[in-house]
C-alpha atoms as a PDB file:
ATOM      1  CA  UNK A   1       0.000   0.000   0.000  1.00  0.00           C
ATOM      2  CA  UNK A   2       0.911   3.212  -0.837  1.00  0.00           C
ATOM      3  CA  UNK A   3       2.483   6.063   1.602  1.00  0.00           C
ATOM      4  CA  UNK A   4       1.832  10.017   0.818  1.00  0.00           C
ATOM      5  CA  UNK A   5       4.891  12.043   1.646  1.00  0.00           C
ATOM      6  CA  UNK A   6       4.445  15.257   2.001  1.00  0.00           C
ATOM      7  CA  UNK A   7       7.475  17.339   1.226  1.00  0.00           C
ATOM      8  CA  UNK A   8       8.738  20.879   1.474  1.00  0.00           C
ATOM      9  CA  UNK A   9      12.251  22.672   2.025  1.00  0.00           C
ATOM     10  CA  UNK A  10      13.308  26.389   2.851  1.00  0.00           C
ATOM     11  CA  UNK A  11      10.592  27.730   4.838  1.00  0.00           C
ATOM     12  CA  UNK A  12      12.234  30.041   6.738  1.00  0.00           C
ATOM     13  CA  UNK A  13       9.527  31.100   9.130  1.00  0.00           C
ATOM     14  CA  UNK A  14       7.372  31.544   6.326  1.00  0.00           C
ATOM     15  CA  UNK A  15       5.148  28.162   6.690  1.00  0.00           C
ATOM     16  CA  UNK A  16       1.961  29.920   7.266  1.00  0.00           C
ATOM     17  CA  UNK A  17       1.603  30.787   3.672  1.00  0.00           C
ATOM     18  CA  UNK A  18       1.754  27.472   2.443  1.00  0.00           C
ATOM     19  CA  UNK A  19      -1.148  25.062   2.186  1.00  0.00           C
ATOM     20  CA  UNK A  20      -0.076  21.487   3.069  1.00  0.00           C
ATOM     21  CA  UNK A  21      -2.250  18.847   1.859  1.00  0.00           C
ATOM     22  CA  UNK A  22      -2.746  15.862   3.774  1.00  0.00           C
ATOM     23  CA  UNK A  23      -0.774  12.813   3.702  1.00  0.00           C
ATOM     24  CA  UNK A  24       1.280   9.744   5.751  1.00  0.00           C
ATOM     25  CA  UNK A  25       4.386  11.132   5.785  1.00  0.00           C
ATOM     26  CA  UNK A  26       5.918  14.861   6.254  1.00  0.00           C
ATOM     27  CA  UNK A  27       9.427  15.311   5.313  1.00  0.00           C
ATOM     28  CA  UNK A  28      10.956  19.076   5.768  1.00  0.00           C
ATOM     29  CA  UNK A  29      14.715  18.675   4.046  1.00  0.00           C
ATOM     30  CA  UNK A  30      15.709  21.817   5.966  1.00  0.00           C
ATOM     31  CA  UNK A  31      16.051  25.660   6.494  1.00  0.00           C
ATOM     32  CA  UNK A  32      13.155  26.126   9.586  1.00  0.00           C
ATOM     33  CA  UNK A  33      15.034  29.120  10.139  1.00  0.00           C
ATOM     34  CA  UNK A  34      16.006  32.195   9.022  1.00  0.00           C
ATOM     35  CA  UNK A  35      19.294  33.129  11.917  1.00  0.00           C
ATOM     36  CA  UNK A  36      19.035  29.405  13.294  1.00  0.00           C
ATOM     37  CA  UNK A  37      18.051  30.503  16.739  1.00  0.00           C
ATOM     38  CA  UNK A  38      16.384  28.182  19.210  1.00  0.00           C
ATOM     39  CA  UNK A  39      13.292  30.144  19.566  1.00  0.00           C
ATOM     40  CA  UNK A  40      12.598  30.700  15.616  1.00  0.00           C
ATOM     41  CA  UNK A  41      13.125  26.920  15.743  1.00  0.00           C
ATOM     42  CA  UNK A  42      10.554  26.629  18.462  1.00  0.00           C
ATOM     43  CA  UNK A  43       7.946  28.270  16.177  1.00  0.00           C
ATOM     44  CA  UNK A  44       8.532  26.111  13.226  1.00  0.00           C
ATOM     45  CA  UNK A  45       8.454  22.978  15.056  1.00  0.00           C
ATOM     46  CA  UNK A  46       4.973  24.008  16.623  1.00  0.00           C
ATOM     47  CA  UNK A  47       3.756  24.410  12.919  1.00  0.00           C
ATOM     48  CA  UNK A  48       4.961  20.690  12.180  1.00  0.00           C
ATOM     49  CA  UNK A  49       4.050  19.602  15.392  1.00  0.00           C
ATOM     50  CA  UNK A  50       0.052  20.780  14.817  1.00  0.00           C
ATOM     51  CA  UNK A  51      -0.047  18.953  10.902  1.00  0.00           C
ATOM     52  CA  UNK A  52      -2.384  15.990  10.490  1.00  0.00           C
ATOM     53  CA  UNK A  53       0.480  13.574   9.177  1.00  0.00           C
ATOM     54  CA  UNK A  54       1.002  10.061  11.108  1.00  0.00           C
ATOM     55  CA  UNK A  55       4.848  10.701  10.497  1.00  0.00           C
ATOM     56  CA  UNK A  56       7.391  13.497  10.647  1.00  0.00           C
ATOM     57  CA  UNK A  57      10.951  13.712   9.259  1.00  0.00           C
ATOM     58  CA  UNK A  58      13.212  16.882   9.337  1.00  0.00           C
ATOM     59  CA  UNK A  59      16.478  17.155   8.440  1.00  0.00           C
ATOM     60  CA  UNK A  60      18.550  20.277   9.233  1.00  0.00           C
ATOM     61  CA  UNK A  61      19.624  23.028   6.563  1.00  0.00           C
ATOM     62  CA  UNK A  62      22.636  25.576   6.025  1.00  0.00           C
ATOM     63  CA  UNK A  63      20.135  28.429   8.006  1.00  0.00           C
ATOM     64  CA  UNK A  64      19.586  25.894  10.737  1.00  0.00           C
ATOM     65  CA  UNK A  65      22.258  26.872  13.120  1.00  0.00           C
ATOM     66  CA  UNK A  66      21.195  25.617  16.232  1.00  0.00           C
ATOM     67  CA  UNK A  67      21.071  22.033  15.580  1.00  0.00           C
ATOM     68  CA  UNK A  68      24.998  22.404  15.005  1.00  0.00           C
ATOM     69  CA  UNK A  69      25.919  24.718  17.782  1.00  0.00           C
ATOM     70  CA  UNK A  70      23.638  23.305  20.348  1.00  0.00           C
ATOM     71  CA  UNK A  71      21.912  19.983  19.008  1.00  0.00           C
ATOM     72  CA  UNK A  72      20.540  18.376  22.395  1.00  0.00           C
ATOM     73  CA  UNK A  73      18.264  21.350  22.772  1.00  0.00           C
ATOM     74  CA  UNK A  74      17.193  21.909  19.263  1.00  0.00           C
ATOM     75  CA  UNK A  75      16.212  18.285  19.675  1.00  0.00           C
ATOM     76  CA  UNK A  76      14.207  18.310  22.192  1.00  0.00           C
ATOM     77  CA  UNK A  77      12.060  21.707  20.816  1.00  0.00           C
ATOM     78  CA  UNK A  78      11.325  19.433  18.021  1.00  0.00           C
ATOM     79  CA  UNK A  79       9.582  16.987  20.502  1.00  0.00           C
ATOM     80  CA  UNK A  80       9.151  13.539  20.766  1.00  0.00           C
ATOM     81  CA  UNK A  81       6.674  12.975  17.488  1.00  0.00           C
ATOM     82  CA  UNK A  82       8.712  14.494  15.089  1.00  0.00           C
ATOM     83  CA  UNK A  83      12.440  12.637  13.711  1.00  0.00           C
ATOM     84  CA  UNK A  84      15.064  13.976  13.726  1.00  0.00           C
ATOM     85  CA  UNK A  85      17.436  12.933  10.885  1.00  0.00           C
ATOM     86  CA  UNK A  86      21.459  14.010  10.421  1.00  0.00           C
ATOM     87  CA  UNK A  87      23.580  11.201   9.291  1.00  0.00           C
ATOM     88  CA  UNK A  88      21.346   8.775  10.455  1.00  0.00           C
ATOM     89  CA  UNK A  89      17.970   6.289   9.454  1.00  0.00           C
ATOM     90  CA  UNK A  90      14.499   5.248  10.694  1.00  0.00           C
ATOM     91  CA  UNK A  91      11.854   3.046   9.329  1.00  0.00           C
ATOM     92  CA  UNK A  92       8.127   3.853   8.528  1.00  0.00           C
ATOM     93  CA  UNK A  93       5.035   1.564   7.509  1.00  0.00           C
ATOM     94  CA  UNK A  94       8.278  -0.331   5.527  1.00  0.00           C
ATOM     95  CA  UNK A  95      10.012   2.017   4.322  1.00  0.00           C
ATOM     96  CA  UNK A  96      13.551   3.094   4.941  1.00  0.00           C
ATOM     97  CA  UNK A  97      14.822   6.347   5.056  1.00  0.00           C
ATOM     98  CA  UNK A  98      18.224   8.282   5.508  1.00  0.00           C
ATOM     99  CA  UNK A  99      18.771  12.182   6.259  1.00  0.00           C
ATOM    100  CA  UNK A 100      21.513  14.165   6.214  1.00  0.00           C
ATOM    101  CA  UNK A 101      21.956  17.986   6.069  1.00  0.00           C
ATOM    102  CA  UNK A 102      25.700  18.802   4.743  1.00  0.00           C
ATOM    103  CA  UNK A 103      26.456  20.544   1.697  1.00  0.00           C
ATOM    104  CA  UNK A 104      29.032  22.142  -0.431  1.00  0.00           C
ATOM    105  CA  UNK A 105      30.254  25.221   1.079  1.00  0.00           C
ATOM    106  CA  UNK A 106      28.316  27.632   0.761  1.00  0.00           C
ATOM    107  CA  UNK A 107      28.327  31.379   2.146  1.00  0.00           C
ATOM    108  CA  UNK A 108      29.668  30.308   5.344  1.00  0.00           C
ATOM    109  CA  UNK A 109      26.890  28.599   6.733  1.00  0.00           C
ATOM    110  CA  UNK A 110      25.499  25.551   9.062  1.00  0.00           C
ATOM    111  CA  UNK A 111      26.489  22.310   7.814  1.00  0.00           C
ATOM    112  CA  UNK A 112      29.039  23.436   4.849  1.00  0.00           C
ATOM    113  CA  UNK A 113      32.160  21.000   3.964  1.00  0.00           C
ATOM    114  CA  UNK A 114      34.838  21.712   1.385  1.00  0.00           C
ATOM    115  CA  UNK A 115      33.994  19.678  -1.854  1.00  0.00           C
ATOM    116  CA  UNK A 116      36.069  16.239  -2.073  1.00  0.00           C
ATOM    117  CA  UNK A 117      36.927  13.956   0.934  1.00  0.00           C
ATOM    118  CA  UNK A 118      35.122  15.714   4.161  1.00  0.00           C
ATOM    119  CA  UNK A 119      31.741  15.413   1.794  1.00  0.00           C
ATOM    120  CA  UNK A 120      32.418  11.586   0.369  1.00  0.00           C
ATOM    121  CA  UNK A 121      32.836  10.611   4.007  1.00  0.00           C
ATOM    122  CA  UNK A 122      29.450  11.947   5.137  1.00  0.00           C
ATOM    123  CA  UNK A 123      27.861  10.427   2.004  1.00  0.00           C
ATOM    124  CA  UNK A 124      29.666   7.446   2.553  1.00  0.00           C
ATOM    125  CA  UNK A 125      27.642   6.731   5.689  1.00  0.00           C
ATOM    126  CA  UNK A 126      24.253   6.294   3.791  1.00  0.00           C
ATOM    127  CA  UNK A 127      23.417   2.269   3.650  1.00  0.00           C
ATOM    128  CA  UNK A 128      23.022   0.689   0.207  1.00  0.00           C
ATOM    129  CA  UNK A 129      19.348  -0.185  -0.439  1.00  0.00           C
ATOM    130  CA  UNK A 130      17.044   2.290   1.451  1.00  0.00           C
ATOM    131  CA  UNK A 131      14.010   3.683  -0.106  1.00  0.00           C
ATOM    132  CA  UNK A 132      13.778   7.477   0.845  1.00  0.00           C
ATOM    133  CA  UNK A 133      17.073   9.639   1.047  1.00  0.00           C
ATOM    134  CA  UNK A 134      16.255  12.969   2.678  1.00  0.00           C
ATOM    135  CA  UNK A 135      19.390  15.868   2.268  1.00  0.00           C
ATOM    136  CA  UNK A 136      19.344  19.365   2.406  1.00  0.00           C
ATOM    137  CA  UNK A 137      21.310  19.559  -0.591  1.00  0.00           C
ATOM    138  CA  UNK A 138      21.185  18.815  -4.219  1.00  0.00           C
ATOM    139  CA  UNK A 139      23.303  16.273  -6.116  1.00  0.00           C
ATOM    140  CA  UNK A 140      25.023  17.628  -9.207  1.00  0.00           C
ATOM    141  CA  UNK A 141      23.141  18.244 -12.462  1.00  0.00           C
ATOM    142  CA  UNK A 142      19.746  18.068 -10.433  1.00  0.00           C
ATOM    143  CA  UNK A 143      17.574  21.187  -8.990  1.00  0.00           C
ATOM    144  CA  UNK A 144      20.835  22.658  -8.684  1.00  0.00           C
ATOM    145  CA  UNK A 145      20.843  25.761 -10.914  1.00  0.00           C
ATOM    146  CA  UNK A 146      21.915  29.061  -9.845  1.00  0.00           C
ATOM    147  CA  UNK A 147      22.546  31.897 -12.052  1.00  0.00           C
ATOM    148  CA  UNK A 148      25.991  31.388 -11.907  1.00  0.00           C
ATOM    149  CA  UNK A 149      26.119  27.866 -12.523  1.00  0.00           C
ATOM    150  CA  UNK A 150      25.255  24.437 -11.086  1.00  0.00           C
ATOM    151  CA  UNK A 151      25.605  24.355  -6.741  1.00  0.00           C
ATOM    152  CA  UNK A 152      25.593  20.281  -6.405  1.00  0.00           C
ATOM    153  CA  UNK A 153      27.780  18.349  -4.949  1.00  0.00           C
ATOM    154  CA  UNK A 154      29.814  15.122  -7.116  1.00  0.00           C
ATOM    155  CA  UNK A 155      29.905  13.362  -4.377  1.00  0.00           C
ATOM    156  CA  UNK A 156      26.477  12.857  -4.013  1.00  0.00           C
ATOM    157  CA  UNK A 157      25.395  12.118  -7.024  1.00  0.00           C
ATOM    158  CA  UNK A 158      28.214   9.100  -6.950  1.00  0.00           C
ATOM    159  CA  UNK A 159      26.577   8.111  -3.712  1.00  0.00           C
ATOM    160  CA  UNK A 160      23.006   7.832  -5.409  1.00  0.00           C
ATOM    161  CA  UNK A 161      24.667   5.375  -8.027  1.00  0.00           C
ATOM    162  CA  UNK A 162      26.025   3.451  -5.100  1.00  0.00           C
ATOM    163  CA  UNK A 163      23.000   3.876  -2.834  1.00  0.00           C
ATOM    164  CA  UNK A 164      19.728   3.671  -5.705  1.00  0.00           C
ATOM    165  CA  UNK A 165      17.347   5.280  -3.514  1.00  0.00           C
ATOM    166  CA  UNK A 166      13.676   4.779  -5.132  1.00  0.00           C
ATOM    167  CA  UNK A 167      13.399   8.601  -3.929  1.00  0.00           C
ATOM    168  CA  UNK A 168      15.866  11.564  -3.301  1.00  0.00           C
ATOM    169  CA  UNK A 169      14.317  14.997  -1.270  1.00  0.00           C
ATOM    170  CA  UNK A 170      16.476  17.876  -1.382  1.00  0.00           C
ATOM    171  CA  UNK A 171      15.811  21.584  -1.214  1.00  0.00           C
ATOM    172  CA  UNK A 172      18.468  24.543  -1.147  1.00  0.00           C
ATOM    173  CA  UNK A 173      18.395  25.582  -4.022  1.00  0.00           C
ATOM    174  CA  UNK A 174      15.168  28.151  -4.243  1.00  0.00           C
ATOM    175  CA  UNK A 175      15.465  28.707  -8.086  1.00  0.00           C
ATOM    176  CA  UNK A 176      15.465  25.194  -9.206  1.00  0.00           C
ATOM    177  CA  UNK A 177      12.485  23.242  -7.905  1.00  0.00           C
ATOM    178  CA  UNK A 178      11.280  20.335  -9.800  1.00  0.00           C
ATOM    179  CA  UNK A 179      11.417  16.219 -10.680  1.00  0.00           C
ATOM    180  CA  UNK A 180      14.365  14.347 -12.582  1.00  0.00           C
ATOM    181  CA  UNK A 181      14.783  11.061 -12.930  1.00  0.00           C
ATOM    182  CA  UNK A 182      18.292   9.280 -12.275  1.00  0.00           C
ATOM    183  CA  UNK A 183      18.368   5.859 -12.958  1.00  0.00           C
ATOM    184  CA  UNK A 184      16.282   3.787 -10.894  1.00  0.00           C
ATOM    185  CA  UNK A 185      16.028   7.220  -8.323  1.00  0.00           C
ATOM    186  CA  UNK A 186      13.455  10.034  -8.542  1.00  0.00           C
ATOM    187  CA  UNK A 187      15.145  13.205  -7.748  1.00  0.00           C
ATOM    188  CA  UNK A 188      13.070  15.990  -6.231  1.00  0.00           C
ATOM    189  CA  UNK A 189      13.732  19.202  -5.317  1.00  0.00           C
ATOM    190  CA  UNK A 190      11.052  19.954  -2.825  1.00  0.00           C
ATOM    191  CA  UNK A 191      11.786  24.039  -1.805  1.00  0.00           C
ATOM    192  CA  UNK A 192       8.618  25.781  -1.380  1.00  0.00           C
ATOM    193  CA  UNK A 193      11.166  29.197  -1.780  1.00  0.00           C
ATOM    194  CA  UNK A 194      10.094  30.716   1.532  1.00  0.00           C
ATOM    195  CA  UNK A 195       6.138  30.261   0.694  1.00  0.00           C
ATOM    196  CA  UNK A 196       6.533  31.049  -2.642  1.00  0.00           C
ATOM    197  CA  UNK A 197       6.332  27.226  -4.453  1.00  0.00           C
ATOM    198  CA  UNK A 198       3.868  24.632  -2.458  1.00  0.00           C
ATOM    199  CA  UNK A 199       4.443  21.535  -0.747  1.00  0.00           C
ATOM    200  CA  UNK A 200       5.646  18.510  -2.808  1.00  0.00           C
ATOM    201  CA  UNK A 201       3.433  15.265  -3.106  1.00  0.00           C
ATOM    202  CA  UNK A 202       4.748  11.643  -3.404  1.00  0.00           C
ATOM    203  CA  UNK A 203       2.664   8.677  -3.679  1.00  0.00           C
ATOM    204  CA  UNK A 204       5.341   5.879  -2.685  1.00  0.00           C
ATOM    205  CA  UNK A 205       4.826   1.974  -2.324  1.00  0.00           C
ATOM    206  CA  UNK A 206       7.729   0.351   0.079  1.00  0.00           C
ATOM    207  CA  UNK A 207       6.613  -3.223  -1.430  1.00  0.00           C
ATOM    208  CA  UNK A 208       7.390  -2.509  -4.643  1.00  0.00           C
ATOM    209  CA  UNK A 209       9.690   0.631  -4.418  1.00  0.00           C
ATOM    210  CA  UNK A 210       7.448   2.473  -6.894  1.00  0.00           C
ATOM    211  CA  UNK A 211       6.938   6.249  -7.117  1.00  0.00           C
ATOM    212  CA  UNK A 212       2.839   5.673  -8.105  1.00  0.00           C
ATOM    213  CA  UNK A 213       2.208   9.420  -8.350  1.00  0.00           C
ATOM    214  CA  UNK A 214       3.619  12.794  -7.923  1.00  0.00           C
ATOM    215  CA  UNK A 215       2.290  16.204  -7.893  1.00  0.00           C
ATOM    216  CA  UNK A 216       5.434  18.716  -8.368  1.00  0.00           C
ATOM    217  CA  UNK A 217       4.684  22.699  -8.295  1.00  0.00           C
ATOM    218  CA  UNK A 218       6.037  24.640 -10.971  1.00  0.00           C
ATOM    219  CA  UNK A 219       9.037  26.496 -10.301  1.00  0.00           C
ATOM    220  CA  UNK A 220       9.657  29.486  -8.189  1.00  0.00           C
ATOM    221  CA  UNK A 221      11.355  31.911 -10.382  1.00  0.00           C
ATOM    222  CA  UNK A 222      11.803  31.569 -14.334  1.00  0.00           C
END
C-alpha cells in the first residue's frame, strides 16, 4: 500500500503561507530558520508539530544553526513525534529512510564541507538499499541551478549510483524546484522558496519501491 509524503524545504519562518495537503508522511529537508536561533526553531516545530500527518521527518539546513551549535536542545524543541534525521535512518510503515543535512560550502553557513573527501565521508555513511534519502542539498546536475552555474555536490550524485534510492528529497536551491529522474532514483527538489512554491506530493509503495504518483509545483522563479 501506498504512503503520501508530504514534502517541502526552505521555509524560513514563512510556513503559514503554504497550504499542506494531507498525507502519511511529512518530510521538511531543511532551512526552519532564518538566523538558526532556538526560539525561531521553536515556532517552526509548533507548525509541524500541529499537521495531520502520522509521520514526521526533518532534516537540518545551512540556516539551521542551532542544531549544530547546540543539538541536544534543538532536539528536544522538536519533541518527541517528530524525527530527527542528520547522518542517520528510521523506518516507517516499511520504508527506509536516511537524512543528512551537509552541503558544499556555501556562504559560510550551518552544515558546509569543502567539496572532495570531508563530503564523500558523510555520504559514505548512507546504507546501500534504502528507499527514501532525505538531504538538504542537491546532487550535481539536479535542482541545482543558480545563475551562476550548477551548486551540487559530485559526491552525491556518486553516492546515489552506489545507494539507488527509489526517492531523493532535497531543497536549497530556491530557483530550481522540480522532478528528474536518475536511474532507478526520482530526484526531487522539494523548496517551497520561503512560501513562494507549495508543498511537494509523493505517492510511494515500500513493497514494490514504486513512485505511483507525484504532484510537483512549478518552479519558483523563471
Amino acid at each position: 500500500m501506498a504512503l503520501r509524503i508530504v514534502a517541502v524545504a526552505d521555509t524560513h519562518l514563512r510556513e503559514h503561507e503554504l497550504e499542506v495537503p494531507p498525507g502519511d508522511v511529512f518530510v521538511h529537508a531543511g532551512d526552519l530558520c532564518r538566523a538558526g536561533t532556538l526560539d525561531e526553531l521553536s515556532i517552526a516545530a509548533e507548525w509541524i508539530g500541529g499537521l495531520p500527518h502520522r509521520h514526521k521527518i526533518v532534516v537540518a539546513g545551512n540556516h539551521d544553526w542551532c542544531f549544530a551549535r547546540e543539538p541536544v536542545q534543538a532536539r528536544r524543541r522538536l519533541g518527541p513525534d517528530i524525527i530527527y534525521l542528520q547522518d542517520g535512518g528510521t523506518t516507517i510503515e516499511g520504508m527506509t529512510v536516511w537524512g543528512s543535512p551537509w552541503q558544499p560550502w556555501f556562504f559560510d553557513w550551518a552544515f558546509n564541507l569543502p567539496r572532495g573527501e570531508a563530503l564523500a565521508e558523510r555520504w559514505d555513511l548512507i546504507p546501500s538499499g534504502i528507499d527514501l534519502l532525505v538531504t538538504h542539498g542537491p546532487p550535481r546536475g539536479y535542482g541545482d541551478r543558480v545563475s551562476r552555474g550548477r551548486e551540487g555536490c559530485d559526491d552525491l550524485l556518486r553516492a546515489l549510483d552506489r545507494v539507488r534510492p527509489a526517492l531523493h528529497l532535497f531543497g536549497h536551491i530556491h530557483e530550481d524546484g522540480g522532478r528528474w529522474q536518475h536511474e532507478s532514483t526520482t530526484v526531487l527538489n522539494v523548496t517551497t522558496a520561503e512560501g513562494v512554491r507549495a508543498p511537494t506530493v509523493v505517492d510511494f509503495d515500500p513493497a514494490t519501491r514504486v513512485v505511483t504518483s507525484c504532484v510537483v509545483p512549478p518552479p519558483a522563479f523563471t
